[in-house]
ModelCIF file with pLDDT and N, C-alpha, C, O atoms, coordinates in Angstrom:
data_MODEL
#
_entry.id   MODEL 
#
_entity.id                         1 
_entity.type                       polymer 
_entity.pdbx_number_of_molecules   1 
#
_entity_poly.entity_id                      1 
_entity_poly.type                           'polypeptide(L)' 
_entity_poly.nstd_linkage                   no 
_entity_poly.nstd_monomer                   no 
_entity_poly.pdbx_seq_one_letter_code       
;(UNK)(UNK)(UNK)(UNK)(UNK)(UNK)(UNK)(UNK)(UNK)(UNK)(UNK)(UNK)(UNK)(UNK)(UNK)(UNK)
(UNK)(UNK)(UNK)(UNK)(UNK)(UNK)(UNK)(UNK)(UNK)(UNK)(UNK)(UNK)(UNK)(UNK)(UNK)(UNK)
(UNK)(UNK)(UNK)(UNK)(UNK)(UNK)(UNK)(UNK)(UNK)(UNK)(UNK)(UNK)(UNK)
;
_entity_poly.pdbx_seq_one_letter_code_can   XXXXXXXXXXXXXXXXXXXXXXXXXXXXXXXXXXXXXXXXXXXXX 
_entity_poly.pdbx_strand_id                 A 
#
loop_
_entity_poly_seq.entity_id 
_entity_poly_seq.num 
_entity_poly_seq.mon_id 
_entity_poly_seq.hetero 
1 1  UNK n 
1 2  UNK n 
1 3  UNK n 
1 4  UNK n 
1 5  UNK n 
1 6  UNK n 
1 7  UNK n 
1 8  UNK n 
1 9  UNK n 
1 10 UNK n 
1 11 UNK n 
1 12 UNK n 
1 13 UNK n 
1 14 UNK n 
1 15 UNK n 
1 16 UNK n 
1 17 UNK n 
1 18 UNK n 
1 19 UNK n 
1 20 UNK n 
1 21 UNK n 
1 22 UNK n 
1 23 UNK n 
1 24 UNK n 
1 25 UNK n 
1 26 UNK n 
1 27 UNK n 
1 28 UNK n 
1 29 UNK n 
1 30 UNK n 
1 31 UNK n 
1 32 UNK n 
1 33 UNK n 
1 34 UNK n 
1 35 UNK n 
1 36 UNK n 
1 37 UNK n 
1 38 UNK n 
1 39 UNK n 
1 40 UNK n 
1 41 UNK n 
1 42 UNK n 
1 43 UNK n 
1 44 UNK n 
1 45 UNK n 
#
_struct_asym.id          A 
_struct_asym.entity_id   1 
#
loop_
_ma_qa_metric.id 
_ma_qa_metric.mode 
_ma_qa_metric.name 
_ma_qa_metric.software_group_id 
_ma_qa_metric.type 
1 global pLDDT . pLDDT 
2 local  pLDDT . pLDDT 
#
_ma_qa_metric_global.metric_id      1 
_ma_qa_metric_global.metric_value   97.73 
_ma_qa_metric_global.model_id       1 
_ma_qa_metric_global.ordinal_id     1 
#
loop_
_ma_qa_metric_local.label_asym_id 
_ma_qa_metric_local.label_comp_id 
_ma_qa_metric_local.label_seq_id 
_ma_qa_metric_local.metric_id 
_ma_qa_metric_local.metric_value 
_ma_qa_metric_local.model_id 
_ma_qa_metric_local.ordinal_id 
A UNK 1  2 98.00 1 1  
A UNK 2  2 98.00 1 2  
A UNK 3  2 98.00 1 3  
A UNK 4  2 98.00 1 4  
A UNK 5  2 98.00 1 5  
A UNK 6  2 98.00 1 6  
A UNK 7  2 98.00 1 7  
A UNK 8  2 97.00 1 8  
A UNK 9  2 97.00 1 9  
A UNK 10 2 98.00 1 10 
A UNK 11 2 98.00 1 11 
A UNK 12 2 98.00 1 12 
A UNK 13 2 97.00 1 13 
A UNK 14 2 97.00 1 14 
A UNK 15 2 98.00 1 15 
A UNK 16 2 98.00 1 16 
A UNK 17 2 98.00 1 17 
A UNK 18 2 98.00 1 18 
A UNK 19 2 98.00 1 19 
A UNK 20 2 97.00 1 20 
A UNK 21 2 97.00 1 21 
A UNK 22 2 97.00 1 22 
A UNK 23 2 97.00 1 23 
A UNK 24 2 98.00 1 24 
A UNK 25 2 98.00 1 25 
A UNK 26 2 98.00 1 26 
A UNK 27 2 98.00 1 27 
A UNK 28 2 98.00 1 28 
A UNK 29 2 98.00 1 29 
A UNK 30 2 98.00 1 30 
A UNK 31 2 97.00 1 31 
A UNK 32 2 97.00 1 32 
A UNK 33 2 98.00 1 33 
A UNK 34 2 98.00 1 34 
A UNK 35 2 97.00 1 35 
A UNK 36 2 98.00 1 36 
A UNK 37 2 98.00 1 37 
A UNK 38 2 98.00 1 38 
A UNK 39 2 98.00 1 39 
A UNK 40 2 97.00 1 40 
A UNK 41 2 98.00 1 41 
A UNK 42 2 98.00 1 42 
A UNK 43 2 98.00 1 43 
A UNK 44 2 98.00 1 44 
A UNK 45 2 98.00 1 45 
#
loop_
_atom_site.group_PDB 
_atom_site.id 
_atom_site.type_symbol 
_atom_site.label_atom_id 
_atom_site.label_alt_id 
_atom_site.label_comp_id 
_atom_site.label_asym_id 
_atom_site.label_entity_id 
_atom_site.label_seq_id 
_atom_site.pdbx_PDB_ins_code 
_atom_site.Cartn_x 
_atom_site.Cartn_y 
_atom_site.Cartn_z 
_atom_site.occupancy 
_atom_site.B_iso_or_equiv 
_atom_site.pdbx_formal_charge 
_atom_site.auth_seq_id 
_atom_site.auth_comp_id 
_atom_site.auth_asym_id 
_atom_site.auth_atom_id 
_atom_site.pdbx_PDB_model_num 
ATOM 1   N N  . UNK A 1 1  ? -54.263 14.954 -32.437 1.00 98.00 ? 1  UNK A N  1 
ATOM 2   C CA . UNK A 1 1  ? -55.416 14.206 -32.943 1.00 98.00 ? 1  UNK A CA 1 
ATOM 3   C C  . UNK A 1 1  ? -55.913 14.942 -34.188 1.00 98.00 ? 1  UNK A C  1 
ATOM 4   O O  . UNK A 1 1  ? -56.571 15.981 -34.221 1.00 98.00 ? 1  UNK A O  1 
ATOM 5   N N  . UNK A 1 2  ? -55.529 14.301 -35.065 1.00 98.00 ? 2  UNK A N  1 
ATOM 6   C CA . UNK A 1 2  ? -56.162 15.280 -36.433 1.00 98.00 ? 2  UNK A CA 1 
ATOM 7   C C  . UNK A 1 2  ? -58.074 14.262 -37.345 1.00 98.00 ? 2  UNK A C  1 
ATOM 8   O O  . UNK A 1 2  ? -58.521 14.369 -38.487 1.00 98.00 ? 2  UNK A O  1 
ATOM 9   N N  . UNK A 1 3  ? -58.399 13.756 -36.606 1.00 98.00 ? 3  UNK A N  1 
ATOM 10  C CA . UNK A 1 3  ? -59.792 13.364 -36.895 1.00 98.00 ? 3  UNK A CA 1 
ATOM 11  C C  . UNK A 1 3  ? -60.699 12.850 -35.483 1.00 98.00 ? 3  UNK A C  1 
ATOM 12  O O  . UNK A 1 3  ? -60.108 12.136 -34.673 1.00 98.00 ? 3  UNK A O  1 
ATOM 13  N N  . UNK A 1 4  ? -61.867 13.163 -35.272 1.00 98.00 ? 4  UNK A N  1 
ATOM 14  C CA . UNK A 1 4  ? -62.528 13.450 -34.049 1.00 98.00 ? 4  UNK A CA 1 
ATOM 15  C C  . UNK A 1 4  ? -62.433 11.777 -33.556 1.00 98.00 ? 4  UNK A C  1 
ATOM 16  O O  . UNK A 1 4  ? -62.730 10.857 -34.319 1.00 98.00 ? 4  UNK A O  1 
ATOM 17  N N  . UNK A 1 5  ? -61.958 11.577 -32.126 1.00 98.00 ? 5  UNK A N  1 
ATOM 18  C CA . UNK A 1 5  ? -62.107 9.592  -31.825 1.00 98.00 ? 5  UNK A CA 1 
ATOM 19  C C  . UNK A 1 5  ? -62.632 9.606  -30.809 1.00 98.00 ? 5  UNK A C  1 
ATOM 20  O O  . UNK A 1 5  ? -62.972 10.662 -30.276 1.00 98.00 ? 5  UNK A O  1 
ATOM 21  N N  . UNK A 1 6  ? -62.845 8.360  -30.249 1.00 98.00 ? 6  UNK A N  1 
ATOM 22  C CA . UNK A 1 6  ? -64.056 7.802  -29.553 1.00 98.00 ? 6  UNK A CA 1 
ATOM 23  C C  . UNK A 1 6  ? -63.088 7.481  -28.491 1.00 98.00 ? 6  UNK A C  1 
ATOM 24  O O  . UNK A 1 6  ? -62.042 7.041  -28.969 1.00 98.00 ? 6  UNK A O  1 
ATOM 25  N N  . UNK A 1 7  ? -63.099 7.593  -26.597 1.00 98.00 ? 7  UNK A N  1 
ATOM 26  C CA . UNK A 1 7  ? -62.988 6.655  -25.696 1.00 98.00 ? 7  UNK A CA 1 
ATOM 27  C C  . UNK A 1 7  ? -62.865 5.218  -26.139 1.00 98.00 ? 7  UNK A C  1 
ATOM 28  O O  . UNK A 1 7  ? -63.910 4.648  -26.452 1.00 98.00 ? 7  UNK A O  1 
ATOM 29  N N  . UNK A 1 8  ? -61.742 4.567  -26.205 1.00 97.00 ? 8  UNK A N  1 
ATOM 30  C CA . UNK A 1 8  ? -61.218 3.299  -26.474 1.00 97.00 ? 8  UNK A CA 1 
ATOM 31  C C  . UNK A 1 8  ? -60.672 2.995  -27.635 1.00 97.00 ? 8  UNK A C  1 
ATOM 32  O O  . UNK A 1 8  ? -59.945 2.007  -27.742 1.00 97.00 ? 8  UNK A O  1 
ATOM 33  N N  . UNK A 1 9  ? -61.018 4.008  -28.925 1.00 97.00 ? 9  UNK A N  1 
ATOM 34  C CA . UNK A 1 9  ? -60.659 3.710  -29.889 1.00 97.00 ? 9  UNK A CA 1 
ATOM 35  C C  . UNK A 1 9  ? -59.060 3.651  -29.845 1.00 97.00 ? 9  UNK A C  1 
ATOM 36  O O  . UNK A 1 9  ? -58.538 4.324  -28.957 1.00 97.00 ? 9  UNK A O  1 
ATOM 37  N N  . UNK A 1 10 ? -58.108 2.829  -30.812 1.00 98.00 ? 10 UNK A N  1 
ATOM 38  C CA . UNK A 1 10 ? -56.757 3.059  -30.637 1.00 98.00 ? 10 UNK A CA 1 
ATOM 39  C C  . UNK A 1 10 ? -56.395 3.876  -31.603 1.00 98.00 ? 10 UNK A C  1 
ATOM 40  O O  . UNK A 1 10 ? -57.112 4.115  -32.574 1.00 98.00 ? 10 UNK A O  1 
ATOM 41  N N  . UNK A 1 11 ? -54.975 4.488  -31.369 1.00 98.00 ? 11 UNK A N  1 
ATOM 42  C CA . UNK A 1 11 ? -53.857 5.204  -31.908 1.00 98.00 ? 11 UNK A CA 1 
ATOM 43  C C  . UNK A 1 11 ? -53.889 4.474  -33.056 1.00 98.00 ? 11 UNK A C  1 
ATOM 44  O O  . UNK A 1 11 ? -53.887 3.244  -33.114 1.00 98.00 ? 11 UNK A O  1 
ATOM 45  N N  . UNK A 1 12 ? -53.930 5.547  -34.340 1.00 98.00 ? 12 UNK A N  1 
ATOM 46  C CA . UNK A 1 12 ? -53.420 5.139  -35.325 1.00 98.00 ? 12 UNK A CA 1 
ATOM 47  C C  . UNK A 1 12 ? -52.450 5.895  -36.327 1.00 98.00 ? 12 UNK A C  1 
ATOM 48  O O  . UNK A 1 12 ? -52.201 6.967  -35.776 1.00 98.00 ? 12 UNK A O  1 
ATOM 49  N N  . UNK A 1 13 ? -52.045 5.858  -37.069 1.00 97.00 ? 13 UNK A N  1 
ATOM 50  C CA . UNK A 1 13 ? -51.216 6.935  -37.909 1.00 97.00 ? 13 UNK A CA 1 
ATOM 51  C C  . UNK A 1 13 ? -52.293 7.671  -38.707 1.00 97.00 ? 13 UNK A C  1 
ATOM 52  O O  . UNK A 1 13 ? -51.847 8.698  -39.219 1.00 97.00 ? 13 UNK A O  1 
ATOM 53  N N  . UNK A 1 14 ? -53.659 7.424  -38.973 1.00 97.00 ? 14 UNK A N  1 
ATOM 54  C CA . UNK A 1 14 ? -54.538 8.234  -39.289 1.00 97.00 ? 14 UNK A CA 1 
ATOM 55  C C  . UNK A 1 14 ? -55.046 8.901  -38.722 1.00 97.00 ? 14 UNK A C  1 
ATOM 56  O O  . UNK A 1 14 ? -55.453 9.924  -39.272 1.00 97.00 ? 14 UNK A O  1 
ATOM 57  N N  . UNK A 1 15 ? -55.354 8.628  -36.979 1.00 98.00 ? 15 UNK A N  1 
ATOM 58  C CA . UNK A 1 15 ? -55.953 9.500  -36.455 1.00 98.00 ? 15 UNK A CA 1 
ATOM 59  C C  . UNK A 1 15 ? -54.979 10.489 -35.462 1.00 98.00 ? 15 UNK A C  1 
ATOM 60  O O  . UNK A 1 15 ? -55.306 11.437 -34.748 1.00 98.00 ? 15 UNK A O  1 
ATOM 61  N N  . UNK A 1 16 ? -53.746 9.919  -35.698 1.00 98.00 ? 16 UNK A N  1 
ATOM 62  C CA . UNK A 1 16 ? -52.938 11.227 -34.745 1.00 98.00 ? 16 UNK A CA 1 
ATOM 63  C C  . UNK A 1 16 ? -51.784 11.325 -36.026 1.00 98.00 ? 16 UNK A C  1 
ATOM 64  O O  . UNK A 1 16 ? -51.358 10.449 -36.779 1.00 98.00 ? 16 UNK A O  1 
ATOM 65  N N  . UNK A 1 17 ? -51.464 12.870 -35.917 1.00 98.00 ? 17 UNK A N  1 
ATOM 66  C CA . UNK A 1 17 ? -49.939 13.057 -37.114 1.00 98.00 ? 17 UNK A CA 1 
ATOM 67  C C  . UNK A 1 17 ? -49.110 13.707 -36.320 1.00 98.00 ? 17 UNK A C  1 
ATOM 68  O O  . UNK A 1 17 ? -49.445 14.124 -35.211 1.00 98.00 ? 17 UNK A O  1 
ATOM 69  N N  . UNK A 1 18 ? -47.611 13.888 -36.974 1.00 98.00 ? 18 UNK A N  1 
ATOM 70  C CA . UNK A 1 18 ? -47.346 15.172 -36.778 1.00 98.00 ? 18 UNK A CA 1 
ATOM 71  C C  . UNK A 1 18 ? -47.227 16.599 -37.391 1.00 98.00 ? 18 UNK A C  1 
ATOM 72  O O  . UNK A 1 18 ? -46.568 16.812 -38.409 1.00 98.00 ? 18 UNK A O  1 
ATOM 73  N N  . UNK A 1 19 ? -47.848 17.481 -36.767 1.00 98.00 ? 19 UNK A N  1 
ATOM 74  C CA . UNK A 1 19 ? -48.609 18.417 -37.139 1.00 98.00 ? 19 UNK A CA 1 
ATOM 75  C C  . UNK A 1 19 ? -47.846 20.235 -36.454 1.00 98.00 ? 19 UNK A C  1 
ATOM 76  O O  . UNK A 1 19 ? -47.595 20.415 -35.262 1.00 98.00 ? 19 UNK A O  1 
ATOM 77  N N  . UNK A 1 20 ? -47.668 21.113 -37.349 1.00 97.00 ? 20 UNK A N  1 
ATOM 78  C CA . UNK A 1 20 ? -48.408 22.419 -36.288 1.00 97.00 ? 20 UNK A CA 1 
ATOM 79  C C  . UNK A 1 20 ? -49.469 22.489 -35.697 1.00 97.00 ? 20 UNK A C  1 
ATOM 80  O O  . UNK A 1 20 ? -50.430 21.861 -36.142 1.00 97.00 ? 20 UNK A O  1 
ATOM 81  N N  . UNK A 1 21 ? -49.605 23.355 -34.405 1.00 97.00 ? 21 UNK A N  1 
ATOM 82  C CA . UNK A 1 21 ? -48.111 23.722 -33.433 1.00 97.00 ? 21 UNK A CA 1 
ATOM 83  C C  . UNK A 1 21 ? -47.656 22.698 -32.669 1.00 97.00 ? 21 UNK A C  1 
ATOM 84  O O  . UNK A 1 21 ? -47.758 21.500 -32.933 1.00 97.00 ? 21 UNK A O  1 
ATOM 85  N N  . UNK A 1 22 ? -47.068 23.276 -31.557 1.00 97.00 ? 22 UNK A N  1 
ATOM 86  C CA . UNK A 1 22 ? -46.874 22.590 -30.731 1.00 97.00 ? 22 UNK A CA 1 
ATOM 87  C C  . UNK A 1 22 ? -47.781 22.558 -29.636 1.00 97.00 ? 22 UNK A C  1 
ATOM 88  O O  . UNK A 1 22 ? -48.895 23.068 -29.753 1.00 97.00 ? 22 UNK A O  1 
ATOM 89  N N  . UNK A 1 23 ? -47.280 21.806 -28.196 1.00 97.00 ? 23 UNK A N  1 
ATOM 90  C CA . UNK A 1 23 ? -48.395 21.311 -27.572 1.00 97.00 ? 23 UNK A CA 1 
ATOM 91  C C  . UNK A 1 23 ? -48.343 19.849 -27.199 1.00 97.00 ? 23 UNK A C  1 
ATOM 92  O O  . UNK A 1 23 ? -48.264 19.464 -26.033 1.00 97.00 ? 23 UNK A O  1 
ATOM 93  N N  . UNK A 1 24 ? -48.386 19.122 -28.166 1.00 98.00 ? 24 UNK A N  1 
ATOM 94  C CA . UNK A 1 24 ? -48.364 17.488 -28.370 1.00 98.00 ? 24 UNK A CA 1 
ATOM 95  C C  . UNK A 1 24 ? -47.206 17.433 -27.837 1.00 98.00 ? 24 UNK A C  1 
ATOM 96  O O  . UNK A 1 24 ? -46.461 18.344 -27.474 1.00 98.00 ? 24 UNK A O  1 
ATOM 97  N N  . UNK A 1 25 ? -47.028 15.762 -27.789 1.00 98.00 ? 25 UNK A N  1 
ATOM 98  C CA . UNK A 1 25 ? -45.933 15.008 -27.472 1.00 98.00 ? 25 UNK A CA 1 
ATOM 99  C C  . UNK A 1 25 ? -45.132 15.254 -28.564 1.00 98.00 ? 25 UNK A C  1 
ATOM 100 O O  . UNK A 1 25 ? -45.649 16.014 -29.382 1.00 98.00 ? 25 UNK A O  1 
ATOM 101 N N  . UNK A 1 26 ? -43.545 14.671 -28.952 1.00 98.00 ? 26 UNK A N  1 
ATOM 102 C CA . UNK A 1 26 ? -42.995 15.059 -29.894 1.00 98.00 ? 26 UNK A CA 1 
ATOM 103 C C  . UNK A 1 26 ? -43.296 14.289 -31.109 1.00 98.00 ? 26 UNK A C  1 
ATOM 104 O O  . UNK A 1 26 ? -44.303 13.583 -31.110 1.00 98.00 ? 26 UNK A O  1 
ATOM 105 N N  . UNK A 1 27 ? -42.536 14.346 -32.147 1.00 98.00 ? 27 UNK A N  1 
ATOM 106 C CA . UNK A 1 27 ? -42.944 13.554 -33.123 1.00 98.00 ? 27 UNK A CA 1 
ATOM 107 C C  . UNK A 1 27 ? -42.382 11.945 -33.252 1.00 98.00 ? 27 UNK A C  1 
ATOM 108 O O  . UNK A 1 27 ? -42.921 11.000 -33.827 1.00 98.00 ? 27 UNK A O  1 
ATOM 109 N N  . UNK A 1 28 ? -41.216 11.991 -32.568 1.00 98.00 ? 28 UNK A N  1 
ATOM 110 C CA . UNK A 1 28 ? -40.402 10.837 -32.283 1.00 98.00 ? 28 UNK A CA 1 
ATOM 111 C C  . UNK A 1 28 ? -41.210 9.716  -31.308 1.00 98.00 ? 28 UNK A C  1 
ATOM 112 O O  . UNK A 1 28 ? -40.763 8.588  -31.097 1.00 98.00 ? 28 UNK A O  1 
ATOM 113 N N  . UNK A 1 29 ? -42.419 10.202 -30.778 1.00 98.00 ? 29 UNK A N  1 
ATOM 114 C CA . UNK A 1 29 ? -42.834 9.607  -30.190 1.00 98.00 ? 29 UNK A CA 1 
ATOM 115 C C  . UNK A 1 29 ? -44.488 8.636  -30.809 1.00 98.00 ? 29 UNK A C  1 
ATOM 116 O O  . UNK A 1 29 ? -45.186 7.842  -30.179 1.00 98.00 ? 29 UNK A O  1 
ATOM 117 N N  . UNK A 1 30 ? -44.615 9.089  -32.084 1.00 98.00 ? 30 UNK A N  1 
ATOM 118 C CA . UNK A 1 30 ? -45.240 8.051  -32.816 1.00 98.00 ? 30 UNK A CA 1 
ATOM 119 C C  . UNK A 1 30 ? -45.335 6.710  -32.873 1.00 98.00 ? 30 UNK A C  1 
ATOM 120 O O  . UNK A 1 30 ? -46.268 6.064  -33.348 1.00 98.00 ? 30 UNK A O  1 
ATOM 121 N N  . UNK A 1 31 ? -44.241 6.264  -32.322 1.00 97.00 ? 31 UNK A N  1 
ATOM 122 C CA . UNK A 1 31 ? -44.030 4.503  -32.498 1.00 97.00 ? 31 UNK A CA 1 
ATOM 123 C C  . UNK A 1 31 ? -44.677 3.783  -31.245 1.00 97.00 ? 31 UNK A C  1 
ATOM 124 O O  . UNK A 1 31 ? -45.257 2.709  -31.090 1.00 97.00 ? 31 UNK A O  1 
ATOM 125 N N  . UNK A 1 32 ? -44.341 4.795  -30.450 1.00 97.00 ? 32 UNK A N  1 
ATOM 126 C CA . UNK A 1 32 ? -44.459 4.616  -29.044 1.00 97.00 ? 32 UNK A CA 1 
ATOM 127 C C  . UNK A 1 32 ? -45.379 4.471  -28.751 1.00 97.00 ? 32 UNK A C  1 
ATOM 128 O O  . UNK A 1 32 ? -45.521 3.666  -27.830 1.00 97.00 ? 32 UNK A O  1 
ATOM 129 N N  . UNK A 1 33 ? -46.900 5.292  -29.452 1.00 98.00 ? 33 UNK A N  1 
ATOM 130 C CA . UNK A 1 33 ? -48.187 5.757  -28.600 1.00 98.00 ? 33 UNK A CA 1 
ATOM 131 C C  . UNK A 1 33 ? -49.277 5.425  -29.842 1.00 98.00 ? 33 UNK A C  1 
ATOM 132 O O  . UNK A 1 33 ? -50.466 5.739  -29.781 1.00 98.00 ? 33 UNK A O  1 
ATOM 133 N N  . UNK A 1 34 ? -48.718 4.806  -30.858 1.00 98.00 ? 34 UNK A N  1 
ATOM 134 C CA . UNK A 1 34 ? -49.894 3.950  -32.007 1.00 98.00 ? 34 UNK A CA 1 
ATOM 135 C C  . UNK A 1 34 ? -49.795 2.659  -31.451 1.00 98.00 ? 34 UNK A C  1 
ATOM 136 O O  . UNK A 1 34 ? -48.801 2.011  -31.125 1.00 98.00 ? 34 UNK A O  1 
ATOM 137 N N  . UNK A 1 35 ? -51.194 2.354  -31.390 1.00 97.00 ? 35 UNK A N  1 
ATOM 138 C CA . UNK A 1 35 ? -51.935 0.938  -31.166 1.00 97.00 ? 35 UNK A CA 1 
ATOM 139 C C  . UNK A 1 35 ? -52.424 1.241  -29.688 1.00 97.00 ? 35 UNK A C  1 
ATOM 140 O O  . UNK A 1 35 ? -53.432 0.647  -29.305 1.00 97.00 ? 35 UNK A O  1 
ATOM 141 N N  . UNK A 1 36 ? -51.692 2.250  -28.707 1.00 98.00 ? 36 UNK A N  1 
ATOM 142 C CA . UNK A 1 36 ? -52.528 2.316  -27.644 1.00 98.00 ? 36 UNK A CA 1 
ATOM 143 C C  . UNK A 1 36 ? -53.803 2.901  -27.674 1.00 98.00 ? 36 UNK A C  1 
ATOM 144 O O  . UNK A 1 36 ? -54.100 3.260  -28.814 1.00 98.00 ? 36 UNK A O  1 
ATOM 145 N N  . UNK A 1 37 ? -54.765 3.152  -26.725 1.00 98.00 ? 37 UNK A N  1 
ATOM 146 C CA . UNK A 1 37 ? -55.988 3.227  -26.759 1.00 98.00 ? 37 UNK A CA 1 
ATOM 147 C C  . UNK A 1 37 ? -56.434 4.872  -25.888 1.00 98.00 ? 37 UNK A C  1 
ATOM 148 O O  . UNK A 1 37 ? -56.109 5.204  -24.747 1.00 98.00 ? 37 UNK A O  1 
ATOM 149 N N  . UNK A 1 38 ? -57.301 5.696  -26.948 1.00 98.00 ? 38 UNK A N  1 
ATOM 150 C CA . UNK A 1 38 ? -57.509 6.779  -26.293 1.00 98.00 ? 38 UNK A CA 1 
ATOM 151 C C  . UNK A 1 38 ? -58.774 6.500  -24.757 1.00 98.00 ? 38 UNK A C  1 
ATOM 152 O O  . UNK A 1 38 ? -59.693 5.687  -24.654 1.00 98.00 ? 38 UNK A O  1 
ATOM 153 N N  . UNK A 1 39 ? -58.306 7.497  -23.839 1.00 98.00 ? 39 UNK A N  1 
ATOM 154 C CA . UNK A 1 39 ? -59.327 7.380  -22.112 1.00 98.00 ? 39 UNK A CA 1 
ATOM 155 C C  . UNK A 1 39 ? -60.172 7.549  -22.622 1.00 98.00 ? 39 UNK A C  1 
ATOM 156 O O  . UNK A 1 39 ? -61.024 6.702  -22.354 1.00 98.00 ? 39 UNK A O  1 
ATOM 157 N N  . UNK A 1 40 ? -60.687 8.742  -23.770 1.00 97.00 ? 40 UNK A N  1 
ATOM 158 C CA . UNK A 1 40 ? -61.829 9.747  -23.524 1.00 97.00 ? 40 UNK A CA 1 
ATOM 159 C C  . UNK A 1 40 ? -61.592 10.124 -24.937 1.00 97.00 ? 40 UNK A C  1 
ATOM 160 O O  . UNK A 1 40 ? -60.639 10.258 -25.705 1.00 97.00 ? 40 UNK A O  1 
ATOM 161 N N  . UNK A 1 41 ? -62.918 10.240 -24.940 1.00 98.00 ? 41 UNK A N  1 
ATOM 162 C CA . UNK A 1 41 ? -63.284 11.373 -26.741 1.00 98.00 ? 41 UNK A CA 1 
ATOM 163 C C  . UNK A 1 41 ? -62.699 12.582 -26.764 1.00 98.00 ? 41 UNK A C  1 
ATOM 164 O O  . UNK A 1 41 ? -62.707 13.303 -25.766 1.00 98.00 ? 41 UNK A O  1 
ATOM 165 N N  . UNK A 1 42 ? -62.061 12.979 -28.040 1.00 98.00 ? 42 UNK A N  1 
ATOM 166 C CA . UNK A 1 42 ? -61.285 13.537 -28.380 1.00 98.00 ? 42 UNK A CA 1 
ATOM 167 C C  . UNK A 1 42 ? -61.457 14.441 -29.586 1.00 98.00 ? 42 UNK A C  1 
ATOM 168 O O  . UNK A 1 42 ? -61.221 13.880 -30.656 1.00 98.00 ? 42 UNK A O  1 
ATOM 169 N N  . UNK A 1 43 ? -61.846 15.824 -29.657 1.00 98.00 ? 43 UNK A N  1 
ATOM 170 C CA . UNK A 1 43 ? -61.883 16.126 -31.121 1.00 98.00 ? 43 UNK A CA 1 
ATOM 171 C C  . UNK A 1 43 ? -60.839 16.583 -31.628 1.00 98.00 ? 43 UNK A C  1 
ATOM 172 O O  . UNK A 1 43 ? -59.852 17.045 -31.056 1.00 98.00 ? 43 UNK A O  1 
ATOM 173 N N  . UNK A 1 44 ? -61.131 16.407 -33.173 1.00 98.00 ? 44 UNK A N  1 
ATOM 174 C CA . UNK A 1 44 ? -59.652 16.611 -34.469 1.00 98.00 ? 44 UNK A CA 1 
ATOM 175 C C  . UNK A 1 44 ? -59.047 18.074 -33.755 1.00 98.00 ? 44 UNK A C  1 
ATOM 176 O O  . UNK A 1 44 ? -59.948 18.856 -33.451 1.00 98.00 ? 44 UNK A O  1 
ATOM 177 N N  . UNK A 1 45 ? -57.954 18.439 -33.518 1.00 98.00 ? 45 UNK A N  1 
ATOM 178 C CA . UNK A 1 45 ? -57.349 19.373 -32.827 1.00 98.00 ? 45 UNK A CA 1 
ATOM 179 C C  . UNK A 1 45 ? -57.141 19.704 -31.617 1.00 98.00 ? 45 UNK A C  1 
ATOM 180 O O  . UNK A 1 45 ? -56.484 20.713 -31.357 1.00 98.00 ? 45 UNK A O  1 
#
């Protein structure tokens, strides 16, 4: 998550990248998990 989001807001290519480090899901998995919708607030990092 590289900018702070809201419970419900969706996946976008602005608000999640791929980034250092690791941790996250992989990067291949971008296609997969934009347009779905975050549970819970989330801050940038």
């Amino acid at each position: 998550v590289v900018r702070d989001v809201r419970a419900g807001e969706a996946v976008t290519r602005e608000n999640v990248r791929s980034i250092r480090p690791a941790g996250g899901l992989p990067p291949d998995a971008i296609d997969e998990v934009t347009g779905r919708r975050f549970t819970r607030d989330a801050p940038l990092g």
